[in-house]
N, C-alpha and C. Protein backbone atom coordinates (compact mmCIF):
# COMPACT_ATOMS: atom_id res chain seq x y z
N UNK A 1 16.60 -104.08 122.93
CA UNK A 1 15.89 -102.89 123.37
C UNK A 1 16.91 -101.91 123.95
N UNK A 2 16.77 -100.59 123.62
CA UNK A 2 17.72 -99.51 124.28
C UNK A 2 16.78 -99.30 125.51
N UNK A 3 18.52 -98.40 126.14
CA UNK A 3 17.72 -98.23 127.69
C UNK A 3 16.97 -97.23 127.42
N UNK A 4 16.91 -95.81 126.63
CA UNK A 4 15.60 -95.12 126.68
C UNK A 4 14.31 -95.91 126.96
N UNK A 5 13.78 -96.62 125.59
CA UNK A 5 12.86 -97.71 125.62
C UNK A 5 12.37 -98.36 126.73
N UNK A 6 13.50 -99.35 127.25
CA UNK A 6 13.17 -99.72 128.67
C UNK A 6 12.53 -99.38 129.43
N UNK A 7 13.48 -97.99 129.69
CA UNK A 7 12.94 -96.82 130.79
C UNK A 7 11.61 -96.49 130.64
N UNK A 8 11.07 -95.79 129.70
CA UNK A 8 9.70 -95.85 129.17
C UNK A 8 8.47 -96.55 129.27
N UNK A 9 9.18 -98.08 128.91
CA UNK A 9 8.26 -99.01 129.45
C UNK A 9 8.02 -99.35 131.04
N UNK A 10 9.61 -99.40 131.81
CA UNK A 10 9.39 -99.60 132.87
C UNK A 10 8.28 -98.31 133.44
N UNK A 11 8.84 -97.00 133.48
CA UNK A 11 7.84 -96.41 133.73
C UNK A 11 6.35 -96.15 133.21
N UNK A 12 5.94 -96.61 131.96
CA UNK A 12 4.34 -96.85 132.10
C UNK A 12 4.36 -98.04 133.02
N UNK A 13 4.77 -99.41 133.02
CA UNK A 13 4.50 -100.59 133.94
C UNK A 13 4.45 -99.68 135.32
N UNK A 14 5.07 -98.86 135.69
CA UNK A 14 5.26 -98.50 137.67
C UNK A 14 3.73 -97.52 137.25
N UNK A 15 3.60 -96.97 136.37
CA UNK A 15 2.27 -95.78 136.32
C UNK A 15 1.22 -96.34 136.40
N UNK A 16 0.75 -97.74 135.62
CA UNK A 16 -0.46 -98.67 135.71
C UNK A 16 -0.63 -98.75 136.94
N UNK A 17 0.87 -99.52 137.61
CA UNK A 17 0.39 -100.30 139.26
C UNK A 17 -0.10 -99.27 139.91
N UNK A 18 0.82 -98.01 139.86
CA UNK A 18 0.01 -96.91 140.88
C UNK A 18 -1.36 -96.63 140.65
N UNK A 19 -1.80 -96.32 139.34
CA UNK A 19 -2.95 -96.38 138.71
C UNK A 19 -4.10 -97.37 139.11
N UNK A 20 -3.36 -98.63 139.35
CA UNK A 20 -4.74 -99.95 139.98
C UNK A 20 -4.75 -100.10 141.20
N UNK A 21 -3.36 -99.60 142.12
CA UNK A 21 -3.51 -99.51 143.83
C UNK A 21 -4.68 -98.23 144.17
N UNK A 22 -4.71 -97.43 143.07
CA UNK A 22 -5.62 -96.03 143.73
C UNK A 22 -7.09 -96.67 143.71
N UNK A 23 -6.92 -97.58 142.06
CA UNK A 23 -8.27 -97.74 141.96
C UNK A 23 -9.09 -99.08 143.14
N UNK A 24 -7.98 -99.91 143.17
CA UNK A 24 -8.27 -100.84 144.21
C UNK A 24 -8.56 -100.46 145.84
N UNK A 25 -8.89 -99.43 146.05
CA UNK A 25 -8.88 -98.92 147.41
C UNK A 25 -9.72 -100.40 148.40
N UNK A 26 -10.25 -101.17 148.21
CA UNK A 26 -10.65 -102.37 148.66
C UNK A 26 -9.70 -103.39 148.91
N UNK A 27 -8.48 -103.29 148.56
CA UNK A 27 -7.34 -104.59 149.22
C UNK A 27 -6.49 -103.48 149.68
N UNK A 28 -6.70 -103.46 150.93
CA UNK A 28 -5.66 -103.23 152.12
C UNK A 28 -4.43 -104.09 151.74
N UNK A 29 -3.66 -102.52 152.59
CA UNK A 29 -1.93 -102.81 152.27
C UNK A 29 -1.27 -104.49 153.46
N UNK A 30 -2.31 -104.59 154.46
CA UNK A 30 -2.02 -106.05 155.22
C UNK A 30 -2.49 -106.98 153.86
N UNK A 31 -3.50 -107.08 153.31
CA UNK A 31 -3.33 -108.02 152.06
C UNK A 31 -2.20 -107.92 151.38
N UNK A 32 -1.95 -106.80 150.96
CA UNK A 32 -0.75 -107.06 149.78
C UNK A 32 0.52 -107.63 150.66
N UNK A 33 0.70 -107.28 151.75
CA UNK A 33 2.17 -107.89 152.21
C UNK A 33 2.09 -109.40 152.63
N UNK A 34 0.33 -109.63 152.82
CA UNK A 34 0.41 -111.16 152.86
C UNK A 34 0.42 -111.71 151.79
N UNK A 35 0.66 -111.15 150.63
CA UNK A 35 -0.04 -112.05 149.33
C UNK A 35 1.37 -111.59 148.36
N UNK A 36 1.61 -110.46 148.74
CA UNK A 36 2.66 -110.27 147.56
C UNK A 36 4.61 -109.65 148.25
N UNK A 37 4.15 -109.79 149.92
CA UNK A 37 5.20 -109.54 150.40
C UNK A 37 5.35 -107.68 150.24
N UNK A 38 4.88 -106.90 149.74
CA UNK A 38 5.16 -105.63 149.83
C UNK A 38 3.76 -104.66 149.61
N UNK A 39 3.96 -103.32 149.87
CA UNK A 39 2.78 -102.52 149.95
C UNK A 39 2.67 -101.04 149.28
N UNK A 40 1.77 -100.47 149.61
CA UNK A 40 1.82 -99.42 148.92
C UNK A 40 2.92 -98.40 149.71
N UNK A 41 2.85 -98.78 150.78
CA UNK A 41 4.05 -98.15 151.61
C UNK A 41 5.23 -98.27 150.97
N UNK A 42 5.56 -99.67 150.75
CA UNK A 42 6.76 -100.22 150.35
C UNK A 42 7.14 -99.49 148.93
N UNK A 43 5.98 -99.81 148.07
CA UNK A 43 6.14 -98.68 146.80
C UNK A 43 6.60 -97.58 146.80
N UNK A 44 5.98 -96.35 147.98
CA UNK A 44 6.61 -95.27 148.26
C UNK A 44 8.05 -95.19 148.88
N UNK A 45 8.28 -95.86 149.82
CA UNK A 45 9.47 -95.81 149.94
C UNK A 45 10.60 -96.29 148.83
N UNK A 46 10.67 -97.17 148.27
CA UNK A 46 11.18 -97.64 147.04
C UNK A 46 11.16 -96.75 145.92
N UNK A 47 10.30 -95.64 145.98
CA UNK A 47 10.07 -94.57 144.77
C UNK A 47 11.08 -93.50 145.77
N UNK A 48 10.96 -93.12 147.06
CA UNK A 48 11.53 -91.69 147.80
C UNK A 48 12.70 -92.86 147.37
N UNK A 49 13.50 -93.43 147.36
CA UNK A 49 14.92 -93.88 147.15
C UNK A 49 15.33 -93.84 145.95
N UNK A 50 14.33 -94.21 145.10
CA UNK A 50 14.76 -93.78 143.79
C UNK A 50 15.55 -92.37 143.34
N UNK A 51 14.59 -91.45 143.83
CA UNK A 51 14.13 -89.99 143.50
C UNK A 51 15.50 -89.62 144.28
N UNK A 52 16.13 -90.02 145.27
CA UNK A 52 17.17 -89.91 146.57
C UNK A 52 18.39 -89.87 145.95
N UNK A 53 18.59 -91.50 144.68
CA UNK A 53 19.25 -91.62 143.95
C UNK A 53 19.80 -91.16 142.90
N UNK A 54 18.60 -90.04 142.41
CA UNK A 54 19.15 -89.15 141.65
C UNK A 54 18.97 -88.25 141.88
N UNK A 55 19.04 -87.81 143.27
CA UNK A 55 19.26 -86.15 143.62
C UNK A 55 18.39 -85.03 144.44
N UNK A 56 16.92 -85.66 144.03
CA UNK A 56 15.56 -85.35 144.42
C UNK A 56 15.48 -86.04 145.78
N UNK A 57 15.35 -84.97 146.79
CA UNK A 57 15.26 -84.95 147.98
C UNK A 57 13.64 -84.86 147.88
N UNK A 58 12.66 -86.02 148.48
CA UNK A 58 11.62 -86.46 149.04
C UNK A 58 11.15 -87.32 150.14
N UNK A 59 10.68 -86.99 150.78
CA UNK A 59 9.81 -87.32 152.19
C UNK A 59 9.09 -88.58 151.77
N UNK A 60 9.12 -89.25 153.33
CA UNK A 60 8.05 -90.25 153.33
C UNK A 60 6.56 -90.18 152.47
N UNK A 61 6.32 -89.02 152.99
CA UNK A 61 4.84 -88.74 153.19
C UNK A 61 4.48 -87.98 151.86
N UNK A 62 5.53 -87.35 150.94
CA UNK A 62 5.16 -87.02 149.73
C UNK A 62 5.38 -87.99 148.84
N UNK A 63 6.00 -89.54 149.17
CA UNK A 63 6.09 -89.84 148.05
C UNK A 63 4.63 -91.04 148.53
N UNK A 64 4.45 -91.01 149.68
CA UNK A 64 3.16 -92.21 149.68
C UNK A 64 2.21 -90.95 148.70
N UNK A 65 2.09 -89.55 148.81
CA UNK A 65 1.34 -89.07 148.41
C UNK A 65 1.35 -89.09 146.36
N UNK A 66 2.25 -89.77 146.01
CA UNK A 66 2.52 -90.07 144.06
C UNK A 66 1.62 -91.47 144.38
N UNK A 67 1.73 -92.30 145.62
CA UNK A 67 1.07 -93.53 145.43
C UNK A 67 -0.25 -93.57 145.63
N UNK A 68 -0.30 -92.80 146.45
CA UNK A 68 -2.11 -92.88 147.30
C UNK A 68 -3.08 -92.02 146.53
N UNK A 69 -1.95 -91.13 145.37
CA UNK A 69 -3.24 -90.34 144.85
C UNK A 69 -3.81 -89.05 145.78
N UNK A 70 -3.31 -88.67 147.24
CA UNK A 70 -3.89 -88.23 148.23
C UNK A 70 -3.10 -87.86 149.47
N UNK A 71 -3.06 -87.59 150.57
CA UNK A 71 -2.61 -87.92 151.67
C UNK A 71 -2.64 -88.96 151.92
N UNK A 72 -1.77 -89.51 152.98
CA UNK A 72 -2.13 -91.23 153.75
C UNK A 72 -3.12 -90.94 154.59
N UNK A 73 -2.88 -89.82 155.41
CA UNK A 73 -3.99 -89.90 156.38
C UNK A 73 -5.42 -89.61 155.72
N UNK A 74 -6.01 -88.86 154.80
CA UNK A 74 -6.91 -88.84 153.81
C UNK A 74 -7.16 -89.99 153.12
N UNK A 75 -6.38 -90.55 153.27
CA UNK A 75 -6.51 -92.45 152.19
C UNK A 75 -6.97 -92.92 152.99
N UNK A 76 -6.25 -92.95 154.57
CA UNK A 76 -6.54 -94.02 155.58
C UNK A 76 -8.19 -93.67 156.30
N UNK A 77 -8.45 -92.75 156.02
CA UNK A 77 -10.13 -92.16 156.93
C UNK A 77 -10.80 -92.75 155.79
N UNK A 78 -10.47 -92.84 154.53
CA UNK A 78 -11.68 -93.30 153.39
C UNK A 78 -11.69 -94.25 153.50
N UNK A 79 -10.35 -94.98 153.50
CA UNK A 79 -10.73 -97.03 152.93
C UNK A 79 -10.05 -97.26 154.26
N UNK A 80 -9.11 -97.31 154.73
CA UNK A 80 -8.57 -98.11 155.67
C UNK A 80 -9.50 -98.92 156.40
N UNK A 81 -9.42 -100.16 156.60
CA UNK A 81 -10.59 -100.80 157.64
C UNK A 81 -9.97 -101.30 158.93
């Protein structure tokens, strides 16, 4: 496989997960770090480092906002429990 390809795939695979964390608004991010060790937080930060890495200067809070679909604080008043 070339790295275009890869890339491609890796990024539909990262677009789904964001895609099923929005839709899952019912498993809280304390589930996922008990169950899978990381969160939607963790996602965002791991994406603002990416973006860091190649040049694209982004914030905490805009990149939870590629994950959450939303604001955090707008995420957190809807589902947070």
């Amino acid at each position: 496989m070339d790295d275009a390809t890869r890339t491609q795939i890796e990024a539909a695979a990262f677009r789904r997960l964001v895609a099923h964390f929005r839709e899952r608004t019912d498993v809280q991010n304390i589930d996922l770090m008990n169950l899978a060790g990381f969160c939607r937080n963790c996602l965002a930060k791991w994406y603002a480092a990416a973006a860091g890495e190649h040049g694209v200067e982004l914030d905490k809070l805009e990149a939870r906002e590629v994950v959450y679909g939303m604001s955090y604080e707008e995420w957190k008043t809807k589902h947070q429990r």
